[in-house]
PDB file of N, CA and C in Angstrom:
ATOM      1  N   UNK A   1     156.311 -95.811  72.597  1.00  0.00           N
ATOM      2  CA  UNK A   1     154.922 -96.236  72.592  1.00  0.00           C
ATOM      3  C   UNK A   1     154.540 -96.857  73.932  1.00  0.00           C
ATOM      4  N   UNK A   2     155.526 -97.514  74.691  1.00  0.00           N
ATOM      5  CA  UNK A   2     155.121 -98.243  75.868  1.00  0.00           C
ATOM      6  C   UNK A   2     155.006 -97.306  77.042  1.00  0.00           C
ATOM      7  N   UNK A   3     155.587 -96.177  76.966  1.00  0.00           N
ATOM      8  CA  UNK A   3     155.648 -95.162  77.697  1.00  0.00           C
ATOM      9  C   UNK A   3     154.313 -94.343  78.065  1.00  0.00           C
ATOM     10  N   UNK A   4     153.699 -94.219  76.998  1.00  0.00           N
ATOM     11  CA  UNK A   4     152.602 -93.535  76.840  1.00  0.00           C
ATOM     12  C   UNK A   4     151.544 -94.346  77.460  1.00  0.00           C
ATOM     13  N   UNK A   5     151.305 -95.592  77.299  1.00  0.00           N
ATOM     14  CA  UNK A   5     150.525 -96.152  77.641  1.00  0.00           C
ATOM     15  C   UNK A   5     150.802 -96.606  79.293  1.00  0.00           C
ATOM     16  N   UNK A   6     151.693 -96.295  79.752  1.00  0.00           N
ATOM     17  CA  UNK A   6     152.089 -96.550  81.343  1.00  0.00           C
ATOM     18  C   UNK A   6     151.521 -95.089  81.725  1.00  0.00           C
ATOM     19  N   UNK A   7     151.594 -94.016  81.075  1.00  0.00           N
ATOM     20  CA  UNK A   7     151.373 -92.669  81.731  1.00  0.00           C
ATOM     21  C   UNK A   7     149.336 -92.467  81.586  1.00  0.00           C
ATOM     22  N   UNK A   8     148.899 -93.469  80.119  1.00  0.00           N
ATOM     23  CA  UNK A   8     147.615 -93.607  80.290  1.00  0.00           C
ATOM     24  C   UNK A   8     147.042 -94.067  81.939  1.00  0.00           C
ATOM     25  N   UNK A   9     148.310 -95.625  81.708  1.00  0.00           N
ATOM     26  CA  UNK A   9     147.415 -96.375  82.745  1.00  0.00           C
ATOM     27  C   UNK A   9     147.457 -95.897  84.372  1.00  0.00           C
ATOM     28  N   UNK A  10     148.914 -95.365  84.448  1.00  0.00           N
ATOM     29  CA  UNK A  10     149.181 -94.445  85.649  1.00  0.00           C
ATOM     30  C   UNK A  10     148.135 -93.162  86.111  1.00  0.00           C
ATOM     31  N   UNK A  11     147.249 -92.791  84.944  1.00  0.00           N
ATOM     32  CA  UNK A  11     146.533 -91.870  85.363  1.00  0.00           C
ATOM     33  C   UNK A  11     144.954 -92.486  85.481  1.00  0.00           C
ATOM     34  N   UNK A  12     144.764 -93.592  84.911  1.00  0.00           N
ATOM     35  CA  UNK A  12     143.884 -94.716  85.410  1.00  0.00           C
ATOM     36  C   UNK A  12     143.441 -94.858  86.686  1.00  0.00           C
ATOM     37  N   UNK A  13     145.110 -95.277  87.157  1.00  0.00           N
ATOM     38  CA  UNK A  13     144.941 -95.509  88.588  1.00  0.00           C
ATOM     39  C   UNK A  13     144.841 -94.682  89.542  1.00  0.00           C
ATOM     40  N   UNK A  14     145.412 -93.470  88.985  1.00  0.00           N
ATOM     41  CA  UNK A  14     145.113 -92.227  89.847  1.00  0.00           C
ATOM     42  C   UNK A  14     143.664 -91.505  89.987  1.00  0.00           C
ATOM     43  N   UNK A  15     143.070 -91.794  88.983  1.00  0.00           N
ATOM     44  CA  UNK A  15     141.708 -91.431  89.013  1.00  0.00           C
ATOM     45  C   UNK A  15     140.921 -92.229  89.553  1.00  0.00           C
ATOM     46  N   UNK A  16     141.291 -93.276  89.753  1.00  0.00           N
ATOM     47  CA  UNK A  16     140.381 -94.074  90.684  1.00  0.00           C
ATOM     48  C   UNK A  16     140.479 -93.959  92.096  1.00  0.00           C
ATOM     49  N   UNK A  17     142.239 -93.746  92.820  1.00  0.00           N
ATOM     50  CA  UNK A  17     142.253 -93.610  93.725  1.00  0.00           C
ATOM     51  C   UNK A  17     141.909 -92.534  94.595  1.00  0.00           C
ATOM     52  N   UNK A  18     141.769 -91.451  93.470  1.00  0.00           N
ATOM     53  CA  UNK A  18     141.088 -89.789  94.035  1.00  0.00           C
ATOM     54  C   UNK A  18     140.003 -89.989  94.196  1.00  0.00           C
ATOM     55  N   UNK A  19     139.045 -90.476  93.246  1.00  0.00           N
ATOM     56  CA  UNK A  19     137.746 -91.130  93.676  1.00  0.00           C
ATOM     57  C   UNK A  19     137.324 -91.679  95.300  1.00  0.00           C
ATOM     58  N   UNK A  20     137.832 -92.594  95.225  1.00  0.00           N
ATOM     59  CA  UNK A  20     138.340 -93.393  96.818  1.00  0.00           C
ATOM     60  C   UNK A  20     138.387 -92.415  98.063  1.00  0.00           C
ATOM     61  N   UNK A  21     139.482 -91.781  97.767  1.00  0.00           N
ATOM     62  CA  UNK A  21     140.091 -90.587  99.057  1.00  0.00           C
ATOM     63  C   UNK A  21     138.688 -89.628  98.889  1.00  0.00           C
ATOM     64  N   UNK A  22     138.317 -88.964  97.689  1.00  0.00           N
ATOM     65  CA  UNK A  22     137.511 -88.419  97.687  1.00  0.00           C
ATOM     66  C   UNK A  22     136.066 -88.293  98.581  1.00  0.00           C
ATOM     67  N   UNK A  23     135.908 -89.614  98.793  1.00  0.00           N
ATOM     68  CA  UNK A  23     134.755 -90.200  98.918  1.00  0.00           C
ATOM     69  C   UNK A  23     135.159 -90.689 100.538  1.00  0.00           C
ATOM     70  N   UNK A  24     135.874 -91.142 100.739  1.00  0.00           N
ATOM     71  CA  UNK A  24     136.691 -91.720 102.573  1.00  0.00           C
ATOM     72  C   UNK A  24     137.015 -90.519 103.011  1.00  0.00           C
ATOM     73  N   UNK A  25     137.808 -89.767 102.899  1.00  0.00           N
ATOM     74  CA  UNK A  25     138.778 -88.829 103.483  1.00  0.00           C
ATOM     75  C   UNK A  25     137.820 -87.992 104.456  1.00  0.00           C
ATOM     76  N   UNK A  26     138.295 -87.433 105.825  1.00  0.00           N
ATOM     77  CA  UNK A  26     137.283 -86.664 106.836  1.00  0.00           C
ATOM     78  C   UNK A  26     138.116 -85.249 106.492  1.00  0.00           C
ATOM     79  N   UNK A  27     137.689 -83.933 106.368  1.00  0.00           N
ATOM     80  CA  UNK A  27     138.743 -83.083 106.609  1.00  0.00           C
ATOM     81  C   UNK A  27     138.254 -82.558 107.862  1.00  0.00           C
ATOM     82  N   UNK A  28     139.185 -81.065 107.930  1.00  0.00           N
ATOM     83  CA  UNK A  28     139.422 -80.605 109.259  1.00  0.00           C
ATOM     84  C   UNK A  28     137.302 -79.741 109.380  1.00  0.00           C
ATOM     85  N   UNK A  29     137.406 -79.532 108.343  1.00  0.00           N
ATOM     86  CA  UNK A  29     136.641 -77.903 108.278  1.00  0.00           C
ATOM     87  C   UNK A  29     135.460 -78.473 107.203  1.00  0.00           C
ATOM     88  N   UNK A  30     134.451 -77.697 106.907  1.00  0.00           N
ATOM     89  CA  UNK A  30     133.389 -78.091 106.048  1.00  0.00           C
ATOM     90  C   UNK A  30     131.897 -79.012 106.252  1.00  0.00           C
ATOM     91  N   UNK A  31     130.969 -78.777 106.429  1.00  0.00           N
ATOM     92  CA  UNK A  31     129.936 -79.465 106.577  1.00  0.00           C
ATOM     93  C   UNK A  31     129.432 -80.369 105.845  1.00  0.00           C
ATOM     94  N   UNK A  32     129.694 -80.778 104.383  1.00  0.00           N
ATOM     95  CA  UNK A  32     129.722 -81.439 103.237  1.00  0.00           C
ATOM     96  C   UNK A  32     130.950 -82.196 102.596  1.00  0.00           C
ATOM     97  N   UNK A  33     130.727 -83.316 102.250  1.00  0.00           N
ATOM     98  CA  UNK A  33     132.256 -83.765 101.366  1.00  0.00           C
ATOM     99  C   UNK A  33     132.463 -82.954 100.664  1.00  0.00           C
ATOM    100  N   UNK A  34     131.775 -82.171  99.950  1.00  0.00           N
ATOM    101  CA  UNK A  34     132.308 -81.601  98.677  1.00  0.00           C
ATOM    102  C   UNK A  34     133.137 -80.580 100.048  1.00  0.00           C
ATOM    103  N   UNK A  35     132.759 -79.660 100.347  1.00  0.00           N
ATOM    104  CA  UNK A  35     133.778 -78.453 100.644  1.00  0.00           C
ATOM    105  C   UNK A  35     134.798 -79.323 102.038  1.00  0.00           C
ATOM    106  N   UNK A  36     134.561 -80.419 102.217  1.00  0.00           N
ATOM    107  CA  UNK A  36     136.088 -80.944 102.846  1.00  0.00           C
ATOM    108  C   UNK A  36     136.869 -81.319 101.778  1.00  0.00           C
ATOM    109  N   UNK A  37     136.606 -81.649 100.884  1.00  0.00           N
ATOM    110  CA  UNK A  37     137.320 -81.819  99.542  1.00  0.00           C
ATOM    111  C   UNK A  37     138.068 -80.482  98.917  1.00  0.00           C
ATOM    112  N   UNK A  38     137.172 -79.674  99.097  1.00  0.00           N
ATOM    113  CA  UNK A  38     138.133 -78.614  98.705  1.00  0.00           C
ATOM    114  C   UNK A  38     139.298 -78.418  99.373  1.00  0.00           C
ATOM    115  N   UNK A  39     138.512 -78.413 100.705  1.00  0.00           N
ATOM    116  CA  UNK A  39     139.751 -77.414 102.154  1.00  0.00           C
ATOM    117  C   UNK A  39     141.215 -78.388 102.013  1.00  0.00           C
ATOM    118  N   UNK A  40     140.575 -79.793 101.798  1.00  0.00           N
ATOM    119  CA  UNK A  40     141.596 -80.902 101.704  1.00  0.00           C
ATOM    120  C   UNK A  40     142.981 -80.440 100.292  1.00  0.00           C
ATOM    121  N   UNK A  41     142.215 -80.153  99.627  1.00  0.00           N
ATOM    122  CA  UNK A  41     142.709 -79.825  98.309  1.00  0.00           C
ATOM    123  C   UNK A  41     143.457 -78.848  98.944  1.00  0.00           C
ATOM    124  N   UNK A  42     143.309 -77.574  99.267  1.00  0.00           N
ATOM    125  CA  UNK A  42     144.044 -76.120  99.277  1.00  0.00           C
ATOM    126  C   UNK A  42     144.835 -76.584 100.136  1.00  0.00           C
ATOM    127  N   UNK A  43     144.938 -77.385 101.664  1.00  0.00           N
ATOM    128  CA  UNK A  43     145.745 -77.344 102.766  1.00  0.00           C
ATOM    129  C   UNK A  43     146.850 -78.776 102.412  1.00  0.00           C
ATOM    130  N   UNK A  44     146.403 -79.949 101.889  1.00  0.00           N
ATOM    131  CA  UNK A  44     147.201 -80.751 101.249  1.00  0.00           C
ATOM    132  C   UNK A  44     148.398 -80.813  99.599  1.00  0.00           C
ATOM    133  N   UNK A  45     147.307 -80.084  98.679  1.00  0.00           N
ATOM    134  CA  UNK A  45     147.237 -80.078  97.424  1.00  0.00           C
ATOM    135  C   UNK A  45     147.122 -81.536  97.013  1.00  0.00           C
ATOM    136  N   UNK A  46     148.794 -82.300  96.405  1.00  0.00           N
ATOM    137  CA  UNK A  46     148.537 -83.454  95.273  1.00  0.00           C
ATOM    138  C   UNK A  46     147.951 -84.553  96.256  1.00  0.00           C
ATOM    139  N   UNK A  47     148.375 -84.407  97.746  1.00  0.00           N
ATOM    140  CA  UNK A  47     147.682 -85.584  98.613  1.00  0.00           C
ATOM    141  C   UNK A  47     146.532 -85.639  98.836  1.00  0.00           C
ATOM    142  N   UNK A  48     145.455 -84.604  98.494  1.00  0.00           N
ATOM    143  CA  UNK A  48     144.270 -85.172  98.669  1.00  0.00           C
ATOM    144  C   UNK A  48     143.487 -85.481  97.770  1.00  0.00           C
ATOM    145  N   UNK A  49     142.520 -86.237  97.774  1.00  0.00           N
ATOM    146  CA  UNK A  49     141.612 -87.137  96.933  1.00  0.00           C
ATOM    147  C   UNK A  49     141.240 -86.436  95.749  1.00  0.00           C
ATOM    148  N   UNK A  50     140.971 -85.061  95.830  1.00  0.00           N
ATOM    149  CA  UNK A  50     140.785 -84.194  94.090  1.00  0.00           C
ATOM    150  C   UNK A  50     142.154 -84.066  93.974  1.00  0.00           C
ATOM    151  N   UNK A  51     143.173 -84.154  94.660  1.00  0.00           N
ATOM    152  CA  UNK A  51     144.488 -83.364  93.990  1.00  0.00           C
ATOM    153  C   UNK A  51     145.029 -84.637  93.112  1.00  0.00           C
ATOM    154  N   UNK A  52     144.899 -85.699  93.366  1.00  0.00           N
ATOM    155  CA  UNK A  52     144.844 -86.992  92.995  1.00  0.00           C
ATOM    156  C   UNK A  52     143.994 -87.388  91.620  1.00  0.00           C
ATOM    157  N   UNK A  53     142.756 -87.253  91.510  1.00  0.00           N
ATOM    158  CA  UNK A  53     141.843 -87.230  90.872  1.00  0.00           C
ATOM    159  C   UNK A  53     142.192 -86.170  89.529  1.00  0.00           C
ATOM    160  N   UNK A  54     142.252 -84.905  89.676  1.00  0.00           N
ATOM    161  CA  UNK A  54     142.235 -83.905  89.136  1.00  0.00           C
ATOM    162  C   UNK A  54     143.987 -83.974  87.904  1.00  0.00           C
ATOM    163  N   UNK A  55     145.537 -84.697  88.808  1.00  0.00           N
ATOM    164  CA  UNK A  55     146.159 -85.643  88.092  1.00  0.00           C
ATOM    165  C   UNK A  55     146.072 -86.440  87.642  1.00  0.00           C
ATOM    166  N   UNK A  56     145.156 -87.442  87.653  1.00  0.00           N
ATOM    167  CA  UNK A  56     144.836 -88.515  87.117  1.00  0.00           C
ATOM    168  C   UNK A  56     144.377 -88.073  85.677  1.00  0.00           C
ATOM    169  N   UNK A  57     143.687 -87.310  85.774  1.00  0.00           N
ATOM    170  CA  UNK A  57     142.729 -86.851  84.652  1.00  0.00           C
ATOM    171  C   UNK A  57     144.052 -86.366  84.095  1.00  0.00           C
ATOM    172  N   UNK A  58     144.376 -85.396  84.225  1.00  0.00           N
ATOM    173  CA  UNK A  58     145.883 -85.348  83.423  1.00  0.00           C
ATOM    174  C   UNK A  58     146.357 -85.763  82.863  1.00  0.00           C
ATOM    175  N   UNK A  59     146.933 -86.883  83.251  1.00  0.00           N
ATOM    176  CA  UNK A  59     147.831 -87.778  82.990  1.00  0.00           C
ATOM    177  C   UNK A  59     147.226 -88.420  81.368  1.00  0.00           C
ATOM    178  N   UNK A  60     145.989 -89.146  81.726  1.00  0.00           N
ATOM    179  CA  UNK A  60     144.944 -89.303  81.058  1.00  0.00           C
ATOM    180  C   UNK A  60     145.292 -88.607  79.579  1.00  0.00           C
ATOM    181  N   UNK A  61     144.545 -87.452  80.053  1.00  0.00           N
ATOM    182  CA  UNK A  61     144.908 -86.418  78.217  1.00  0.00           C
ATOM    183  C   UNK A  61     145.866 -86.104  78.094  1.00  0.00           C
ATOM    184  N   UNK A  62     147.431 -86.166  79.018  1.00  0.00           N
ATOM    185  CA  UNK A  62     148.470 -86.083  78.471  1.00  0.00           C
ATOM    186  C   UNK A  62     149.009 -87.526  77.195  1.00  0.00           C
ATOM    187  N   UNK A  63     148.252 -88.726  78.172  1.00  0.00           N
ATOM    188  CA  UNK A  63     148.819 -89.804  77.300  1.00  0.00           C
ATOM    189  C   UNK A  63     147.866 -90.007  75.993  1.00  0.00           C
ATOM    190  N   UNK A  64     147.008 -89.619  76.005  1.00  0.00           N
ATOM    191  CA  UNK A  64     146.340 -89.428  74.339  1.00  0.00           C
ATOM    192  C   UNK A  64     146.337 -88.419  73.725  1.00  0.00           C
ATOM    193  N   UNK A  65     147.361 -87.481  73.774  1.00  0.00           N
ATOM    194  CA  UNK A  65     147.396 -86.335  73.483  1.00  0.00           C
ATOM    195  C   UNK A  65     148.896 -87.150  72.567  1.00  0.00           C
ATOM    196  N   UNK A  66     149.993 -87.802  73.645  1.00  0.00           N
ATOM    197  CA  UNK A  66     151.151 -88.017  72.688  1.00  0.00           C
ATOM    198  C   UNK A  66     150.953 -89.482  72.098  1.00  0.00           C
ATOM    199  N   UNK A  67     149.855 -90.124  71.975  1.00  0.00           N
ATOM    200  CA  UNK A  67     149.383 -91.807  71.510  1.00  0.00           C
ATOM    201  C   UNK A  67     149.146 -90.757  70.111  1.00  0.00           C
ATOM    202  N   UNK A  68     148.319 -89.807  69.652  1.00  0.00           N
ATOM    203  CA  UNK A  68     147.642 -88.896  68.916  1.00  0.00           C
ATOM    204  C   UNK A  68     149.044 -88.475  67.830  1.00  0.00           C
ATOM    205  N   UNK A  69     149.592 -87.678  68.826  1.00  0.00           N
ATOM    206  CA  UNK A  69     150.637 -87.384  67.902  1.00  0.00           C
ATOM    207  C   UNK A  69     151.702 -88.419  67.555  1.00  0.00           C
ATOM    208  N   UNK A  70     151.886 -89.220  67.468  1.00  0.00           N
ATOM    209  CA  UNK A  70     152.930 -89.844  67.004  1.00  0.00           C
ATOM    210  C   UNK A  70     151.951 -90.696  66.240  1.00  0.00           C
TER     211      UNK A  70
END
């Protein structure tokens, strides 16, 4: 049970911090955050601010997915 709720809160924090990067991060290429966010995404993956974000969320419905089942 304590497990689950570390993998909730772990994806807590990850979603906040993709947020963050999301929102700071400069990339190389793109005229808009959104498509430096992408390029960031494809040329980094889990290190950039959606790759972050996009785990977080994960994590998230992984840990109420097994809070659920048990």
């Amino acid at each position: 049970m304590k497990m689950q709720f570390i993998l909730f809160i772990f994806g807590i924090v990850l979603t906040v911090w993709g947020i963050y990067r999301m929102r700071t991060d400069d990339g190389l290429f793109g005229k808009n955050q959104r498509n430096k966010n992408l390029f960031n995404l494809l040329l980094m993956g889990q290190a950039s601010g959606l790759g972050q974000f996009l785990s977080g969320i994960l994590c998230i419905i992984v840990g109420v997915i097994v809070i659920i089942m048990q």
